[in-house]
N, C-alpha and C. Protein backbone atom coordinates (compact mmCIF):
# COMPACT_ATOMS: atom_id res chain seq x y z
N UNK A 1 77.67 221.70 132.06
CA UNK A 1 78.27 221.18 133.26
C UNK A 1 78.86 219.81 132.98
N UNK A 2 80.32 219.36 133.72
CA UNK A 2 80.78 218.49 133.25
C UNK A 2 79.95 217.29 134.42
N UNK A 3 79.46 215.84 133.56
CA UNK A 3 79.15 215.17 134.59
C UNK A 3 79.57 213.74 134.20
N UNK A 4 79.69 212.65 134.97
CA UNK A 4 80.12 211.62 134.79
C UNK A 4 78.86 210.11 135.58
N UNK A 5 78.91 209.59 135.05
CA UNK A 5 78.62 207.83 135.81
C UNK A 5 79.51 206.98 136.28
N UNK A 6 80.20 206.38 137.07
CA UNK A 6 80.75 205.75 137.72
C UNK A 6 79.85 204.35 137.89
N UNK A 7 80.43 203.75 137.47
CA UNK A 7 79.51 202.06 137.47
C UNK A 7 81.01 200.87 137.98
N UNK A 8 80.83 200.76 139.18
CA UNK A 8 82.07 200.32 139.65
C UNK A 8 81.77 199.46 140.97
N UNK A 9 81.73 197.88 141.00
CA UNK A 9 81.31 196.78 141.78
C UNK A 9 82.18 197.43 143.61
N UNK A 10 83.08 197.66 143.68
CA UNK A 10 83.74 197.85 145.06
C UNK A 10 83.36 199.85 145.21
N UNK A 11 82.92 199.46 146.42
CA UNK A 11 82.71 200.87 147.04
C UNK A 11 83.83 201.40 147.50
N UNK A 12 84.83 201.10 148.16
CA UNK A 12 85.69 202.14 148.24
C UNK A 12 86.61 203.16 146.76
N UNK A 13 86.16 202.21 145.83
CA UNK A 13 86.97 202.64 145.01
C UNK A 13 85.94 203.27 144.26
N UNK A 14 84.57 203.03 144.13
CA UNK A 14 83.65 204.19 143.80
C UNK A 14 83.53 205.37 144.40
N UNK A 15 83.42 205.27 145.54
CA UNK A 15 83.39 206.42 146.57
C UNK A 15 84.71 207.23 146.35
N UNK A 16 85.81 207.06 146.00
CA UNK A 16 87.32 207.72 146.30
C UNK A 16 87.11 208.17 145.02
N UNK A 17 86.78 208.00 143.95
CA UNK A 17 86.59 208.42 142.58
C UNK A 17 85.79 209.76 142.73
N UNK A 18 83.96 209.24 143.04
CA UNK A 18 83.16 209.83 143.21
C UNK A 18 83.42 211.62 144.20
N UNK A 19 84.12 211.03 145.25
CA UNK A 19 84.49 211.96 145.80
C UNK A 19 85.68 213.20 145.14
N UNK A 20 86.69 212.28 144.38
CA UNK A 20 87.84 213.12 143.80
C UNK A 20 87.10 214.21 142.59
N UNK A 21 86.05 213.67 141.88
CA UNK A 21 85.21 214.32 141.12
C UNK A 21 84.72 215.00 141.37
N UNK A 22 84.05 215.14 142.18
CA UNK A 22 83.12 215.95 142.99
C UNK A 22 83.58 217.57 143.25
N UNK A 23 85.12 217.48 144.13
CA UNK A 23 86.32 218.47 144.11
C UNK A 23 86.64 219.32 142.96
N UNK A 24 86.12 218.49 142.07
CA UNK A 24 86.89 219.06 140.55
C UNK A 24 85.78 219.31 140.01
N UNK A 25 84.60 219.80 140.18
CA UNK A 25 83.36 220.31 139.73
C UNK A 25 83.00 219.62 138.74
N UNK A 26 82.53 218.05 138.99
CA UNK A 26 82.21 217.25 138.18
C UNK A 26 80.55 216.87 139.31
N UNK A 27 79.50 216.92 138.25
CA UNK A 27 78.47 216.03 139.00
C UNK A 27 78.64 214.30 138.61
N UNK A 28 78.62 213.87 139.46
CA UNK A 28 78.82 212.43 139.63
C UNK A 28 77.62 211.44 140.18
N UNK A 29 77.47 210.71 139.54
CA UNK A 29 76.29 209.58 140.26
C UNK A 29 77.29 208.36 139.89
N UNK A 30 77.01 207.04 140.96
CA UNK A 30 77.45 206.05 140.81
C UNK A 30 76.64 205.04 141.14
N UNK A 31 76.95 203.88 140.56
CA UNK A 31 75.92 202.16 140.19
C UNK A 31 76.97 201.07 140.53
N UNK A 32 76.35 200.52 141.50
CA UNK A 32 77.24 199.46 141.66
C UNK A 32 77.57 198.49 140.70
N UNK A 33 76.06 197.99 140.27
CA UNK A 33 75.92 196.95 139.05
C UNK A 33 75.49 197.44 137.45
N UNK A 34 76.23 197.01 136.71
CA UNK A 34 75.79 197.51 135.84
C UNK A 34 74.43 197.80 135.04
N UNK A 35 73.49 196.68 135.19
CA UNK A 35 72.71 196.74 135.17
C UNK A 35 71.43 198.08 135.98
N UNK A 36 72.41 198.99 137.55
CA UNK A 36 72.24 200.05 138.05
C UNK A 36 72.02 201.05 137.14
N UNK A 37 73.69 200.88 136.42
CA UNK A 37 74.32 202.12 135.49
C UNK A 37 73.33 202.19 134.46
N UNK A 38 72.94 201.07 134.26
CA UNK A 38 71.95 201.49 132.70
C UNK A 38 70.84 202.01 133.01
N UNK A 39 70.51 201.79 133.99
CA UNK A 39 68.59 201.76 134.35
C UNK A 39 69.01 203.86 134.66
N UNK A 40 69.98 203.90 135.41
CA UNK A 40 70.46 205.13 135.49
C UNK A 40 71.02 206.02 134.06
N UNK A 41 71.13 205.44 133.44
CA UNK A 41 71.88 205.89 131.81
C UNK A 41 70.68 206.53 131.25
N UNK A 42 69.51 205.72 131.19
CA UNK A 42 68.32 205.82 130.74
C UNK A 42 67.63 207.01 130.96
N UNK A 43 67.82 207.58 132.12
CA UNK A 43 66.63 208.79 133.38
C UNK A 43 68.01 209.77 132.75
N UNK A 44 68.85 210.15 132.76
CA UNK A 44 69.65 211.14 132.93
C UNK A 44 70.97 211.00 132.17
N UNK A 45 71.35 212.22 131.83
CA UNK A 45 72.29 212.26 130.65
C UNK A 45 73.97 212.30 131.15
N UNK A 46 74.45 211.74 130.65
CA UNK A 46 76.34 212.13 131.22
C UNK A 46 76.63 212.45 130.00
N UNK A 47 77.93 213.37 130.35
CA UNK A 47 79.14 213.54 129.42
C UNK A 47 80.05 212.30 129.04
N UNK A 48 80.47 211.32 130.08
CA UNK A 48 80.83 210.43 130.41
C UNK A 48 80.55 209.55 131.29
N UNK A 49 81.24 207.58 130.90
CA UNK A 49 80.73 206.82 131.51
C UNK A 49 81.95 206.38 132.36
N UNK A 50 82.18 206.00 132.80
CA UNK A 50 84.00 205.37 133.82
C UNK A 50 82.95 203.87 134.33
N UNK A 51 83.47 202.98 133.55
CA UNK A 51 82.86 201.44 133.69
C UNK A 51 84.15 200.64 134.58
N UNK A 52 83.97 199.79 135.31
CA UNK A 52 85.03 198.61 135.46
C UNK A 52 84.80 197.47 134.42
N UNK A 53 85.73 197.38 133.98
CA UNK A 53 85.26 196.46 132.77
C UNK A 53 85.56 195.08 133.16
N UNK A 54 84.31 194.32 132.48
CA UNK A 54 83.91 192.69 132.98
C UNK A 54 85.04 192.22 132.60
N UNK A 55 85.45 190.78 132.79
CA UNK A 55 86.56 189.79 132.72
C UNK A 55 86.73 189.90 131.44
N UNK A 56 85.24 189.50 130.65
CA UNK A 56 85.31 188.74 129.25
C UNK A 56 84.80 189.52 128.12
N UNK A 57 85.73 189.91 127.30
CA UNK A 57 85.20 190.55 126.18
C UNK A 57 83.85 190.48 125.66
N UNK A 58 83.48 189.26 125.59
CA UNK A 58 82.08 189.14 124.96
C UNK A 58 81.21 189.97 125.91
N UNK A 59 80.89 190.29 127.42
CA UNK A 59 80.55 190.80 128.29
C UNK A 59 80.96 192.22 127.90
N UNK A 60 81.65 192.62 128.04
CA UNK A 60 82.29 194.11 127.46
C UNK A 60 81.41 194.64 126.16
N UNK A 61 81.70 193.52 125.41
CA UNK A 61 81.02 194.12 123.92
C UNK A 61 79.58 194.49 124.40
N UNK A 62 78.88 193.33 124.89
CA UNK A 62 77.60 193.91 125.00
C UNK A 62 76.96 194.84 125.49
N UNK A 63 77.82 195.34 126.86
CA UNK A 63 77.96 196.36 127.66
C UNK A 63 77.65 197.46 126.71
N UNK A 64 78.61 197.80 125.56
CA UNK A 64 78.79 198.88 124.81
C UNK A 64 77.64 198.84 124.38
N UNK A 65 77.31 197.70 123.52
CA UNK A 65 76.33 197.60 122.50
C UNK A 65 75.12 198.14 123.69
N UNK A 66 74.69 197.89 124.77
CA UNK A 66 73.45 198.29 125.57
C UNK A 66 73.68 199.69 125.75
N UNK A 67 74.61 199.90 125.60
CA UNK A 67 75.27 201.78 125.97
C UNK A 67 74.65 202.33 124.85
N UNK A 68 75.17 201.91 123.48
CA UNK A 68 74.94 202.76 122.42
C UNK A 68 73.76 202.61 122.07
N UNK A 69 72.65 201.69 122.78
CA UNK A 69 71.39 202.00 122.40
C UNK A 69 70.79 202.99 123.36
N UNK A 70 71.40 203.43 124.40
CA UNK A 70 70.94 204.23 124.78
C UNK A 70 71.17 205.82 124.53
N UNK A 71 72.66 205.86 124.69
CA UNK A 71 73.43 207.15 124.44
C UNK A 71 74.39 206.34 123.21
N UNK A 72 74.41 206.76 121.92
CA UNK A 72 75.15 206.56 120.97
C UNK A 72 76.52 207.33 120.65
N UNK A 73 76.46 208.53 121.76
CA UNK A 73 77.93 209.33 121.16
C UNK A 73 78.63 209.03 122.71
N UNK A 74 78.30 209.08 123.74
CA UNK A 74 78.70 209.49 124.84
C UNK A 74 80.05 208.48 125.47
N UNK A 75 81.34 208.79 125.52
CA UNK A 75 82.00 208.46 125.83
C UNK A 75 82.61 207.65 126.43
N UNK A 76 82.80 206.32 126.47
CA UNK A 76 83.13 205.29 128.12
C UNK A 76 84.50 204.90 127.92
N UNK A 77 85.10 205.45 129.57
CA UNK A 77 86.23 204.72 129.67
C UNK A 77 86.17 203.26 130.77
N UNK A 78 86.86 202.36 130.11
CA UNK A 78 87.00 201.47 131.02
C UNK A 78 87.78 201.15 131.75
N UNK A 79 88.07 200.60 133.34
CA UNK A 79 89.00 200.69 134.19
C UNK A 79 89.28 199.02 133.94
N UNK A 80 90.07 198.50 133.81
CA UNK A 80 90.47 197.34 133.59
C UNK A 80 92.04 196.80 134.35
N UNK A 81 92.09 195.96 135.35
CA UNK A 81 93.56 195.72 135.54
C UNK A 81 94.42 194.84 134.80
N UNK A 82 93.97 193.66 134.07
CA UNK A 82 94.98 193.35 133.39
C UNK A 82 94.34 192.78 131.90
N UNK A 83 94.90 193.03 130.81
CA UNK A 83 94.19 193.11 129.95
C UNK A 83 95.32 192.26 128.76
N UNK A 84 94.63 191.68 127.72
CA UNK A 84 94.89 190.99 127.07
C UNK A 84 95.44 191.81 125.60
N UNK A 85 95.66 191.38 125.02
CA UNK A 85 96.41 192.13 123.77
C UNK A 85 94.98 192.05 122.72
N UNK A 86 93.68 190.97 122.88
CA UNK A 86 93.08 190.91 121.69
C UNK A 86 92.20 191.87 122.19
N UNK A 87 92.47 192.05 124.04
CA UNK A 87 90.84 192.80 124.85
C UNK A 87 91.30 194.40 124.42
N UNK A 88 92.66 194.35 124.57
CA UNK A 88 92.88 195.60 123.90
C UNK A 88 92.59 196.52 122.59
N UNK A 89 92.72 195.05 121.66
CA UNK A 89 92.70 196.01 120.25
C UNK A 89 91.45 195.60 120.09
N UNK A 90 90.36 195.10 120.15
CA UNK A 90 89.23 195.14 120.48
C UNK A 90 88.75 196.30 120.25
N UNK A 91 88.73 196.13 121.67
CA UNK A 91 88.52 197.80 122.58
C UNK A 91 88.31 199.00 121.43
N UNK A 92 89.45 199.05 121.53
CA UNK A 92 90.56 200.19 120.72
C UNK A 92 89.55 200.20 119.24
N UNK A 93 89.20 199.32 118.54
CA UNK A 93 88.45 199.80 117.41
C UNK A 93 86.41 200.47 117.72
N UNK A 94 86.44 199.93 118.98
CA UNK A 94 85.27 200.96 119.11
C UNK A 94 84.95 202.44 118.94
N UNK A 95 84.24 202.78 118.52
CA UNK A 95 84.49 204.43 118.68
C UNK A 95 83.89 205.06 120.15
N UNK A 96 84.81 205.87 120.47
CA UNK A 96 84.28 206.62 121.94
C UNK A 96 84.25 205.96 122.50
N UNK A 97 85.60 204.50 122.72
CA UNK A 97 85.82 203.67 123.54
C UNK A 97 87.74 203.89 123.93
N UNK A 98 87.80 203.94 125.75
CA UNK A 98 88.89 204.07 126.00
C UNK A 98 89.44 202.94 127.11
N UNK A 99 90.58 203.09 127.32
CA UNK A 99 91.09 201.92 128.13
C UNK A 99 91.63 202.42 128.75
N UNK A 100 91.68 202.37 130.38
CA UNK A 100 92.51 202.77 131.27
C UNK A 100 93.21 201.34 132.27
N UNK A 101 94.14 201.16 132.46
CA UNK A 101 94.98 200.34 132.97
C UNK A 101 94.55 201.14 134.76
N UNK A 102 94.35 199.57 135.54
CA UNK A 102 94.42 199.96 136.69
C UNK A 102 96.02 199.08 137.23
N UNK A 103 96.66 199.86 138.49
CA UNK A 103 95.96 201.40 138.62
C UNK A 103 96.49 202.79 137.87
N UNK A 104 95.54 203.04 138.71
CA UNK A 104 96.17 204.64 137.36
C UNK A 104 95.80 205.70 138.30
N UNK A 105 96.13 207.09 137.81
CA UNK A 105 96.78 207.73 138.25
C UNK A 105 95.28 208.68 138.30
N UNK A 106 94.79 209.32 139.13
CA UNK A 106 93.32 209.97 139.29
C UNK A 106 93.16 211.53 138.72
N UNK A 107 94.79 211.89 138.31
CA UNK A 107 95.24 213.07 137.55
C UNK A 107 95.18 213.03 136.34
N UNK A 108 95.36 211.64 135.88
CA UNK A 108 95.83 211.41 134.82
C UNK A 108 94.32 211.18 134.00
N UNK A 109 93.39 210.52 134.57
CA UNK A 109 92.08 210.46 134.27
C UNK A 109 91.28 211.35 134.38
N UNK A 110 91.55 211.95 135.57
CA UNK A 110 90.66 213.63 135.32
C UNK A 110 91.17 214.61 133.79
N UNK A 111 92.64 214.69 133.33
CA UNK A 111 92.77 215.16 132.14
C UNK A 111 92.20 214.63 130.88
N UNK A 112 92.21 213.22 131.28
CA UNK A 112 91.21 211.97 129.96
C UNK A 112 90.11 212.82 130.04
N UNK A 113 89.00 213.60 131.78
CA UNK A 113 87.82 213.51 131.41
C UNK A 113 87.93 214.72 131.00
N UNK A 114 88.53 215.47 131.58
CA UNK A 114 88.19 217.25 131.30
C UNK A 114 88.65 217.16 129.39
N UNK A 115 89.45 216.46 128.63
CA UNK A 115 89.32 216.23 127.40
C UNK A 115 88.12 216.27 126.58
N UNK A 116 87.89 214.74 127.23
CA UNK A 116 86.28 214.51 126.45
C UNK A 116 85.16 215.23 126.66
N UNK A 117 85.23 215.76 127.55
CA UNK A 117 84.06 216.86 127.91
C UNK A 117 84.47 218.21 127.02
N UNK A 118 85.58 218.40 127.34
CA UNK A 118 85.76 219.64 126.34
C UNK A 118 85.39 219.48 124.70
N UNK A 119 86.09 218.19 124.51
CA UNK A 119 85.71 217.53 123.04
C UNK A 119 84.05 217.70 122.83
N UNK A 120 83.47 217.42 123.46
CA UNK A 120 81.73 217.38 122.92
C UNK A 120 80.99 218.61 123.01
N UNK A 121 81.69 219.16 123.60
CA UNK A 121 81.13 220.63 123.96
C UNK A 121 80.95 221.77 122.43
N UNK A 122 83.12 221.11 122.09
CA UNK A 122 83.42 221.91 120.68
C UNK A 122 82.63 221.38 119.52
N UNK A 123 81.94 220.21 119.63
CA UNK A 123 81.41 219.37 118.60
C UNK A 123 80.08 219.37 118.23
N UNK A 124 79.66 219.57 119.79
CA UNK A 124 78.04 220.14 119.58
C UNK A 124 77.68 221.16 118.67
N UNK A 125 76.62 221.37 117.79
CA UNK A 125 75.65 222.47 117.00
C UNK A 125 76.00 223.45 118.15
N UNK A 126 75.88 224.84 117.53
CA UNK A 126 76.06 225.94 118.01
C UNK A 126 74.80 226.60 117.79
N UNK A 127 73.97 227.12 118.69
CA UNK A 127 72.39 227.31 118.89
C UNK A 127 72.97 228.72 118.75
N UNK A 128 72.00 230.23 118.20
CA UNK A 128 72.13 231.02 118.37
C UNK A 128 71.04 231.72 118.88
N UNK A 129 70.74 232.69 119.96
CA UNK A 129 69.96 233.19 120.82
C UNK A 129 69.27 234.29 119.96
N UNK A 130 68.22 234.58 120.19
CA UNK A 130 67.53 235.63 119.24
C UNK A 130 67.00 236.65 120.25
């Protein structure tokens, strides 16, 4: 089942997400604070994370770095509105790290997720039933 985290400070724009997901047979939980998202990261597993990403890179990095001690493969995109050229390529050398420019397009991100979900699915060990 495809599922996602939503960790996103303004509620309407969690909720309009949460909800558009929902439609599209995604299970969804959402955290206001990040510190929510993790304590939530911890109890239960996602396919994906959809973060608003902090001002300051150094904040960002650590973000990840607390991510990958929890879930080490699992995917995060970040929603960011205006972004710097170093926050970019940054970014960009993380692995299973993405950047989404706000705003953006909720079509355009549902194909980002239905991607990465499909991606881990093909990547996973293949168990065979006896």
């Amino acid at each position: 089942m495809k599922s996602a985290l939503i960790i996103h400070p303004d509620f309407y724009d969690r909720c309009d997400l949460e909800d558009f997901l929902n439609k599209r047979s995604y299970r969804v939980a959402t955290a206001k604070s990040i510190r929510k998202g993790l304590f939530k990261l911890r109890g239960q597993v996602f396919r994906c994370l959809i973060v608003k990403a902090p001002d300051q890179l150094e904040y960002c990095l650590a973000l990840i770095h607390e991510i990958r001690k929890l879930r080490p493969q699992v995917p995060i995109i970040f929603l960011k509105r205006e972004v710097t050229e170093q926050f970019a390529e940054t970014l960009s050398q993380q692995p299973e790290v993405y950047l989404v420019l706000e705003p953006f397009s909720k079509i355009d991100l549902l194909r980002r997720l239905d991607g990465l979900c499909e991606q881990e699915v093909s990547s996973a060990p293949s168990v065979n039933a006896r």
